[in-house]
Protein backbone atom coordinates (compact mmCIF):
# COMPACT_ATOMS: atom_id res chain seq x y z
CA UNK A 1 107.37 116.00 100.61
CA UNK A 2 110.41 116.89 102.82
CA UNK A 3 108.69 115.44 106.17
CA UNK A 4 107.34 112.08 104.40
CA UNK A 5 111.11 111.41 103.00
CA UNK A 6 112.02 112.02 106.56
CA UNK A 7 108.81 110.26 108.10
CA UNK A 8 109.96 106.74 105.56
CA UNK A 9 113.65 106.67 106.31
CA UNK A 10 113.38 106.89 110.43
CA UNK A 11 110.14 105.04 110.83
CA UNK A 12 112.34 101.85 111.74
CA UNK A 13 111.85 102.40 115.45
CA UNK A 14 108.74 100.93 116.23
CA UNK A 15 107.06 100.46 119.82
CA UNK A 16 105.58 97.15 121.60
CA UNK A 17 102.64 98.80 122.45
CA UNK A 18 99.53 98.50 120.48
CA UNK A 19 97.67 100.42 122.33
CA UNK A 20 99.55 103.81 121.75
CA UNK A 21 98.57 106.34 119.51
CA UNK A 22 100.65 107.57 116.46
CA UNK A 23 100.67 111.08 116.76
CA UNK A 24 102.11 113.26 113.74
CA UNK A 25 105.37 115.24 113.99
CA UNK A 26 104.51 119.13 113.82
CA UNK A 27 106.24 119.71 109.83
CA UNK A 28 107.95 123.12 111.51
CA UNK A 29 110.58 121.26 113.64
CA UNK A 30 112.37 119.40 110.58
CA UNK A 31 112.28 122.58 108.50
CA UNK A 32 113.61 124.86 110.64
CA UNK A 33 116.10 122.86 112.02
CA UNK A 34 117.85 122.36 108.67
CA UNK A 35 117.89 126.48 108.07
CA UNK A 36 119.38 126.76 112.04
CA UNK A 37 121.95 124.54 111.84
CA UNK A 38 124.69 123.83 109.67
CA UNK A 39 125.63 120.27 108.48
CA UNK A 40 129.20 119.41 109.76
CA UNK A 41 130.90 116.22 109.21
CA UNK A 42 133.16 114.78 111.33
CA UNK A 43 137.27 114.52 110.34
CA UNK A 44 137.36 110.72 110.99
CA UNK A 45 133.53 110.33 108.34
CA UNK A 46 134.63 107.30 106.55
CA UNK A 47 133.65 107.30 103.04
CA UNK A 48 131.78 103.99 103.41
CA UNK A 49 130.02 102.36 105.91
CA UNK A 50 128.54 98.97 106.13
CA UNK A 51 125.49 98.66 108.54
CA UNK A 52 125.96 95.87 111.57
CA UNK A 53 123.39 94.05 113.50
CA UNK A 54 122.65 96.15 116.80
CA UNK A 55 123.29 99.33 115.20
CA UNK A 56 120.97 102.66 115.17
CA UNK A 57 120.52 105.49 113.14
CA UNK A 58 122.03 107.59 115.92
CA UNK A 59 124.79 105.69 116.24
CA UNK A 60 125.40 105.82 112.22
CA UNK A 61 125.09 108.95 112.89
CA UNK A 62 127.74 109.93 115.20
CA UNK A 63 130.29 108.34 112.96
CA UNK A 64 129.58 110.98 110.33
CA UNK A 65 128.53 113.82 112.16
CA UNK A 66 128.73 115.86 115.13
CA UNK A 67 125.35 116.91 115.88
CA UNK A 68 123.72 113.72 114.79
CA UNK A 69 120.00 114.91 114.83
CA UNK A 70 121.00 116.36 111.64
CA UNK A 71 121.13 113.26 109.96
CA UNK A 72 118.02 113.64 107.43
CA UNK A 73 120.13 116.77 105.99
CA UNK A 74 122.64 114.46 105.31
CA UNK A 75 120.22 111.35 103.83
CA UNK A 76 120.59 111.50 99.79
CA UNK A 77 117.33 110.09 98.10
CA UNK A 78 114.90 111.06 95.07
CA UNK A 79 112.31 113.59 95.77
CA UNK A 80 109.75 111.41 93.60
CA UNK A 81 110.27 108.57 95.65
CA UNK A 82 107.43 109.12 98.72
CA UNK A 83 108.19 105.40 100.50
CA UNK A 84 111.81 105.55 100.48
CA UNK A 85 113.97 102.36 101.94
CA UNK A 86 114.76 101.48 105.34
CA UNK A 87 118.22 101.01 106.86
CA UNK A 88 118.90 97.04 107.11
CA UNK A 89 121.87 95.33 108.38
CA UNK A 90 124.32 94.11 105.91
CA UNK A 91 123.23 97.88 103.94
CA UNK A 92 126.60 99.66 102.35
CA UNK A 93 126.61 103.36 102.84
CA UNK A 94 128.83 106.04 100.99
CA UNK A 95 129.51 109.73 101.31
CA UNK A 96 129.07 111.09 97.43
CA UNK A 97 128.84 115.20 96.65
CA UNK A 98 125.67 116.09 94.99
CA UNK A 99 125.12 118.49 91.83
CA UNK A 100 125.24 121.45 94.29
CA UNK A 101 128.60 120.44 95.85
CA UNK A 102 126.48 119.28 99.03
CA UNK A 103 128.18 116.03 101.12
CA UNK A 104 125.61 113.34 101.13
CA UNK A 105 124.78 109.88 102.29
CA UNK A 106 123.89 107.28 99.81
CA UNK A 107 123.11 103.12 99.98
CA UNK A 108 125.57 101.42 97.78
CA UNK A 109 123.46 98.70 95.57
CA UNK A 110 125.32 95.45 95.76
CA UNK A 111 126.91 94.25 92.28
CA UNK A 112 126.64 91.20 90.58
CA UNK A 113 129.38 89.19 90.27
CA UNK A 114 131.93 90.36 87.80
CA UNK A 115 130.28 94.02 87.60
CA UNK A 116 131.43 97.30 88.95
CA UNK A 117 129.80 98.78 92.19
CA UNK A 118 126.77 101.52 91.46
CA UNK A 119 125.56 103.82 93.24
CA UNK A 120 121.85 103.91 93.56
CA UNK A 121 120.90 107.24 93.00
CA UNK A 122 117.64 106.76 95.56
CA UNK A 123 117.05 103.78 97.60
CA UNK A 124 114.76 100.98 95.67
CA UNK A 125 111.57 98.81 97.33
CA UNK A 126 112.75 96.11 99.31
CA UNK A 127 110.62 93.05 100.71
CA UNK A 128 111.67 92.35 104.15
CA UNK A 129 110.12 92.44 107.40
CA UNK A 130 109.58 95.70 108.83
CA UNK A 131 111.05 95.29 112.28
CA UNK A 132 114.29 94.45 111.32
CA UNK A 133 115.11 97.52 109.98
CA UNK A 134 117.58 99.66 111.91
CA UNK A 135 115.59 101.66 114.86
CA UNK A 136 116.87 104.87 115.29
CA UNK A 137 118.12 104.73 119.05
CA UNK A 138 118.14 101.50 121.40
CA UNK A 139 114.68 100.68 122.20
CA UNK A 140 115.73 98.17 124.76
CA UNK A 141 116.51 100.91 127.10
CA UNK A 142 112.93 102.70 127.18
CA UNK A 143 111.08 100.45 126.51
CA UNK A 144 109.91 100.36 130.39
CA UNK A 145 108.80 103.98 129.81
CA UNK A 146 107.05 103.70 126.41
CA UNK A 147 104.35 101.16 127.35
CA UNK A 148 101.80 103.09 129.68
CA UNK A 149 104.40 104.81 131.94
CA UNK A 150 102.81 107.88 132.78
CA UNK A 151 103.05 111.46 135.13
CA UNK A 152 99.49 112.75 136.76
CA UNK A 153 99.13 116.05 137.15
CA UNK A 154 97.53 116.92 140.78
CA UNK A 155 94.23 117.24 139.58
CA UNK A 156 94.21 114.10 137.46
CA UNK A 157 95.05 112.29 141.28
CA UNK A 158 91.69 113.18 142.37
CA UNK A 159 89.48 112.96 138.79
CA UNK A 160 90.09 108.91 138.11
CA UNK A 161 88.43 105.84 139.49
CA UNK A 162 90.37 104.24 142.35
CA UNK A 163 90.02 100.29 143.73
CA UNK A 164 87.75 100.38 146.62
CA UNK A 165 87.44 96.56 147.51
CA UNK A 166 88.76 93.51 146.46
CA UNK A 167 86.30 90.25 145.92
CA UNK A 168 85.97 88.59 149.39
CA UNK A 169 88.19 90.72 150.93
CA UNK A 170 91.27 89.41 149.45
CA UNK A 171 94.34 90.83 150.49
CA UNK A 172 96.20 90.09 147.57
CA UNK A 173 94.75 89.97 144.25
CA UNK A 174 95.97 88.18 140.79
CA UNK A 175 94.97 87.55 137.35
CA UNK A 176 91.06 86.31 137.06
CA UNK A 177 90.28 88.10 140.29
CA UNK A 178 87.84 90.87 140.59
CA UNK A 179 87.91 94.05 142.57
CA UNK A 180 85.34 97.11 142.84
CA UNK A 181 86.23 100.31 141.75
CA UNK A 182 84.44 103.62 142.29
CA UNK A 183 84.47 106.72 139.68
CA UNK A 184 85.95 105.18 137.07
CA UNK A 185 83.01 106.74 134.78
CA UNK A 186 80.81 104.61 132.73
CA UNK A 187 81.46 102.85 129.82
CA UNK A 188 80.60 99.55 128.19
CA UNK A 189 81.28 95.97 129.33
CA UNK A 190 84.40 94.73 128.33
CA UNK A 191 86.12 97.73 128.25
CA UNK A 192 89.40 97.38 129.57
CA UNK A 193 90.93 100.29 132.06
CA UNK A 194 95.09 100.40 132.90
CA UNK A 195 95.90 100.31 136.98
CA UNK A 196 98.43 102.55 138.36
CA UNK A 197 99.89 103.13 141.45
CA UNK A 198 101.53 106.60 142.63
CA UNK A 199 105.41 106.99 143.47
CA UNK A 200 107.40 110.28 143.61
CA UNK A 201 106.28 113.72 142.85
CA UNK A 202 108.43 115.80 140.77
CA UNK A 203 109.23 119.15 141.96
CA UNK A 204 110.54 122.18 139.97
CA UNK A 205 113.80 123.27 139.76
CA UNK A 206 114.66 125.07 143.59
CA UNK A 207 117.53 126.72 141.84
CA UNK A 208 115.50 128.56 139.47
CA UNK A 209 112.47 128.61 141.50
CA UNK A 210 112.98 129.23 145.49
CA UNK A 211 109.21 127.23 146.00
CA UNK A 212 108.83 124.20 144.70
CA UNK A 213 106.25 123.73 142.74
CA UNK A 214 104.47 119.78 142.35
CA UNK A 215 104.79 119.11 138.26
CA UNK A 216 103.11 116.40 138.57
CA UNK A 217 103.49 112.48 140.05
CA UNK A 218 104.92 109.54 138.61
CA UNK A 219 102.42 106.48 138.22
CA UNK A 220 103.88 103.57 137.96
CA UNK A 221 101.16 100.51 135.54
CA UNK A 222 100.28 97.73 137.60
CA UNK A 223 97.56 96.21 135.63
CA UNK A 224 94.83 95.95 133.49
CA UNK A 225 91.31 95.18 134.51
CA UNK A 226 88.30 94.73 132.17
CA UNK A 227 84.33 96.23 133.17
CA UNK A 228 82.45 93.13 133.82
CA UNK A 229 78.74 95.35 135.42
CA UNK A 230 78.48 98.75 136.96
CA UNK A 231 75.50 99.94 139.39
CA UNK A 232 75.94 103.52 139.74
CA UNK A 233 79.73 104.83 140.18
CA UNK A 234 80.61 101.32 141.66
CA UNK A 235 81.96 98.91 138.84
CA UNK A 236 83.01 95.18 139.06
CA UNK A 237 86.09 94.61 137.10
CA UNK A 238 87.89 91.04 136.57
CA UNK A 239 91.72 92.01 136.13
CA UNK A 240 93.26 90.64 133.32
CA UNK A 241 96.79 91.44 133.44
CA UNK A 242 98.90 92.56 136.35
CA UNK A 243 102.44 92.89 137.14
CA UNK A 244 101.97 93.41 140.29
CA UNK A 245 99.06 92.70 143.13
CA UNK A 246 96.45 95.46 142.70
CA UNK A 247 95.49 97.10 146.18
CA UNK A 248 93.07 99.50 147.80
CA UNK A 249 93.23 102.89 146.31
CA UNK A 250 94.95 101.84 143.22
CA UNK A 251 94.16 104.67 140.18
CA UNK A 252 92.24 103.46 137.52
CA UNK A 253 92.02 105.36 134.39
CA UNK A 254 90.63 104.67 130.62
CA UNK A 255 93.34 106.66 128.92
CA UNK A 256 97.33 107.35 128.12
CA UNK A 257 97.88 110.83 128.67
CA UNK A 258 101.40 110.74 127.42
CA UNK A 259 102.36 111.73 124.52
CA UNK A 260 104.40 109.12 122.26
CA UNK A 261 104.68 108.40 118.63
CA UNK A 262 105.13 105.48 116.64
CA UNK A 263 108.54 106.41 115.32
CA UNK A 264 111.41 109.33 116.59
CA UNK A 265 113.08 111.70 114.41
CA UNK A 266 115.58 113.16 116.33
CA UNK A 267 115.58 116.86 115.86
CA UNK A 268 116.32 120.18 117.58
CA UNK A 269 113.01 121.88 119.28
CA UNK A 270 111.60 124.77 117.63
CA UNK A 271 112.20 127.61 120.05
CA UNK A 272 114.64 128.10 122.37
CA UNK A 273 113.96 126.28 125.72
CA UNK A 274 115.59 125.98 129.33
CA UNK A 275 114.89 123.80 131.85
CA UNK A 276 116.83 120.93 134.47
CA UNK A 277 116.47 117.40 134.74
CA UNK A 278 114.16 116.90 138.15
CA UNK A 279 114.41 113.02 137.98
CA UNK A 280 117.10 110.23 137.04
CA UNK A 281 114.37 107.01 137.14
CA UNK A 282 115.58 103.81 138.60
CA UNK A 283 115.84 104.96 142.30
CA UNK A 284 119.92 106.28 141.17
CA UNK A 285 121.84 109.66 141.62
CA UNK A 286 123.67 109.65 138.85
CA UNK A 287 122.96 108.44 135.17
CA UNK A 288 125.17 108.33 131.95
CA UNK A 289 124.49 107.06 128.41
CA UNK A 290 121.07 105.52 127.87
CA UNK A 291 119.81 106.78 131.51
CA UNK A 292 116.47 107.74 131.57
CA UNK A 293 115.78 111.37 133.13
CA UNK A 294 112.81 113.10 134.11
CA UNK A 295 112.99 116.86 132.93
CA UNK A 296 110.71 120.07 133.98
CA UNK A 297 109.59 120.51 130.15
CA UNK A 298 106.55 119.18 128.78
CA UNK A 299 103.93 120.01 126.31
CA UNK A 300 102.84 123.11 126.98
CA UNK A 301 106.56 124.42 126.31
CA UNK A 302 105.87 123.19 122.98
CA UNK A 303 108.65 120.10 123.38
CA UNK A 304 107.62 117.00 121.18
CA UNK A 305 109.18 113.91 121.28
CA UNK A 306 112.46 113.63 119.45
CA UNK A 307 113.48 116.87 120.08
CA UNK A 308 117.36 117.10 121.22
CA UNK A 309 118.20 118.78 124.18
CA UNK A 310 121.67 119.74 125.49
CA UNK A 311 122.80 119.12 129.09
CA UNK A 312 125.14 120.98 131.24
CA UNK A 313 126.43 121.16 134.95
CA UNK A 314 127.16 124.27 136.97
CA UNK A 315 130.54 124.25 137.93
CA UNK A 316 131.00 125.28 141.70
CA UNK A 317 131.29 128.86 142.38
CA UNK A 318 134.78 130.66 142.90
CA UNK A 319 135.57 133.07 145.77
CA UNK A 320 137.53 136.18 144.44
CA UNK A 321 140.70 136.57 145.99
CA UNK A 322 140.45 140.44 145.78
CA UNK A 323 136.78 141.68 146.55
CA UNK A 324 135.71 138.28 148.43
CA UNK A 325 132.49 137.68 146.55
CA UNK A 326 131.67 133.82 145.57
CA UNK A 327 131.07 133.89 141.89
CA UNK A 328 128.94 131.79 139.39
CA UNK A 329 131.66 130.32 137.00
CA UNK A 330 130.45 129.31 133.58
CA UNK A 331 128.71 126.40 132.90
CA UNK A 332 130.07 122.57 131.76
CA UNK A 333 128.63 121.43 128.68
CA UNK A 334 128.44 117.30 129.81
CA UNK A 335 126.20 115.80 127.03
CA UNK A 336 123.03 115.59 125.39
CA UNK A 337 119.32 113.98 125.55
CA UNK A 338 116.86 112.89 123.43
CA UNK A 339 113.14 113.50 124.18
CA UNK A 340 110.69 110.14 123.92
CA UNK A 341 107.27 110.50 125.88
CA UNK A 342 106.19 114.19 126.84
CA UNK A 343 103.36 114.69 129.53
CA UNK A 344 101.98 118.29 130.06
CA UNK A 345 104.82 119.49 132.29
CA UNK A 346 107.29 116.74 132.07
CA UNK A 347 108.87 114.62 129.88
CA UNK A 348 111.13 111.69 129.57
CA UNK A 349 114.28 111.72 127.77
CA UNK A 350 117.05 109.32 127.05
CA UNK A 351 120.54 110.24 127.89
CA UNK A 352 122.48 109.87 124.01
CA UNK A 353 125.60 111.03 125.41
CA UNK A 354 127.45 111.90 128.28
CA UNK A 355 130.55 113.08 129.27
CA UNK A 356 130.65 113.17 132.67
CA UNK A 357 127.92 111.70 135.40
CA UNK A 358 124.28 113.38 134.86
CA UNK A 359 122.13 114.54 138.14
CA UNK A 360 119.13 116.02 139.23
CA UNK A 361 119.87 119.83 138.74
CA UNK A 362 121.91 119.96 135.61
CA UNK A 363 120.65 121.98 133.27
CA UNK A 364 118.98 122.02 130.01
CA UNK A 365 119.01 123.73 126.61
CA UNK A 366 118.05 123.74 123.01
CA UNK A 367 121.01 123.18 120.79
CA UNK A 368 122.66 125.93 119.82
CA UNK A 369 122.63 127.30 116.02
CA UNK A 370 125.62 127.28 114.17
């Protein structure tokens, strides 16, 4: 019941994609995060809050609490209730204190005129359209990386189709044109297959690992082309989207191998992981708040997306005055990053706050219990 209260209040982020697949949160990470951490409000928590156009649940969040992937603990709403409201603009929130003496958030119903404010004791149905509920972090800024963005591992470079000729030779190629492609497997006409193209390989961490080792590549989605015939492992295929001009050796695959759901619910992982950022995307060094990272953790460390990660920076090392030895000073804590779209060995995450500048190299770790 816990995870479907949770599952109804954060499900306002919603992606563009149709095409992705909803894949269920794993039940452990919500419960164990609320018995690892302790809830802790901030000093400056107003006692009400009214929600504004452009705001998220992480940024509601923040105002009332300093780790704010804890904000289901703080969420007040009936346990018989299993479709409980979304957050809307214009929504009035207030801190109350529960029968157990727990802080909690509540929505404030809106009187009548001439009657006293009440406090709804769980929030009520509400008829509205779905997307204009508050999302829980700014999908503006990944929404680049939700739609088909995806990493190849090495072998996945050499088991997918790839363009091998364009129709009369063409040099460049655009919507309604058809190419050939060879290994794409078989399937049945009119299926539709996404076009990528290769860019940078991300390397493990050469501070924690002397040999770097490939993770996997970046593909970056050119297109979309759709199986017109197919005579052994050659294919005809009439593109039917493109954002860019497809070329010779282009990858062409049936599937999304990432990994990304149809709503986030930010949350602390459920074991304690390390690992670096290996990547800040957008061809930059250095990334702040709402820069998008690659990171050397993925699915088989059991990371999911949503899960909260802390970020830190080694300072530079000291020489001792005395003995002469160069020593490793402690690290910098500098901010925190929220996991979206999770690949076997690497993910992307979304830089929710920052102190300082982020770069390849800093580190990673699961929040801390309290």
């Amino acid at each position: 019941m816990f995870l479907r209260q949770i599952q109804g209040l954060m499900s306002g982020l919603l992606l563009l994609g149709s095409s992705l697949t909803v894949q269920p949160l794993m039940a452990d990470t919500l419960e164990n995060q609320g018995q690892a951490e302790k809830l802790e409000l901030r000093e400056t928590a107003p006692n009400h809050y009214t929600v504004q156009p452009g705001d998220t649940l992480w940024g509601i969040a923040q105002t009332f609490l300093h780790n704010p992937w804890m904000w289901p603990q703080l969420w007040h709403e009936n346990p018989a209730i299993s479709n409980p409201d979304l957050i809307y603009p214009g929504d009035q929130l207030v801190l109350i204190y529960d029968e157990q003496g727990q802080v909690r958030l509540q929505l404030q119903e809106q009187p009548l005129q001439g009657q006293s404010p009440v406090i709804k004791l769980s929030p009520g149905v509400r008829i509205a359209n779905y997307h204009q509920a508050i999302p829980a972090i700014p999908l503006q800024k990944i929404a680049p990386f939700i739609e088909r963005h995806q990493v190849f591992s090495p072998e996945q470079l050499d088991n997918n189709g790839y363009v091998l000729g364009t129709e009369d030779d063409r040099i460049a190629t655009g919507l309604g044109d058809r190419v050939y492609v060879r290994g794409a497997g078989y399937s049945t006409p009119g299926s539709r297959y996404l076009v990528y193209r290769q860019q940078q390989a991300y390397l493990s961490n050469t501070q924690i690992k002397k040999e770097p080792e490939v993770l996997g590549y970046e593909m970056k989605y050119i297109g979309t082309v759709e199986l017109e015939e197919q005579q052994a492992d050659i294919a005809v295929m009439r593109i039917v989207q493109s954002k860019e001009e497809i070329r010779l050796n282009d990858l062409v695959t049936l599937l999304d191998r990432g990994n990304t759901p149809a709503a986030f619910y930010p949350n602390a992982p459920t074991r304690q992981l390390e690992g670096s950022i290996i990547s800040i995307l957008g061809g930059v060094r250095y990334g702040g708040q709402y820069a998008v990272v690659a990171i050397d953790l993925g699915s088989i460390h059991r990371l999911v997306p949503g899960n909260i990660l802390n970020i830190s920076t080694a300072r530079e090392k000291a020489r001792d005055s005395r003995t002469g030895e160069e020593v490793s000073l402690p690290t910098e804590a500098t901010g925190n990053l929220m996991v979206f779209r999770t690949f076997k060995r690497v993910s992307y995450g979304l830089v929710m706050k920052a102190n300082k500048p982020v770069k390849v190299g800093d580190l990673l770790s699961s929040p801390e219990s309290e």
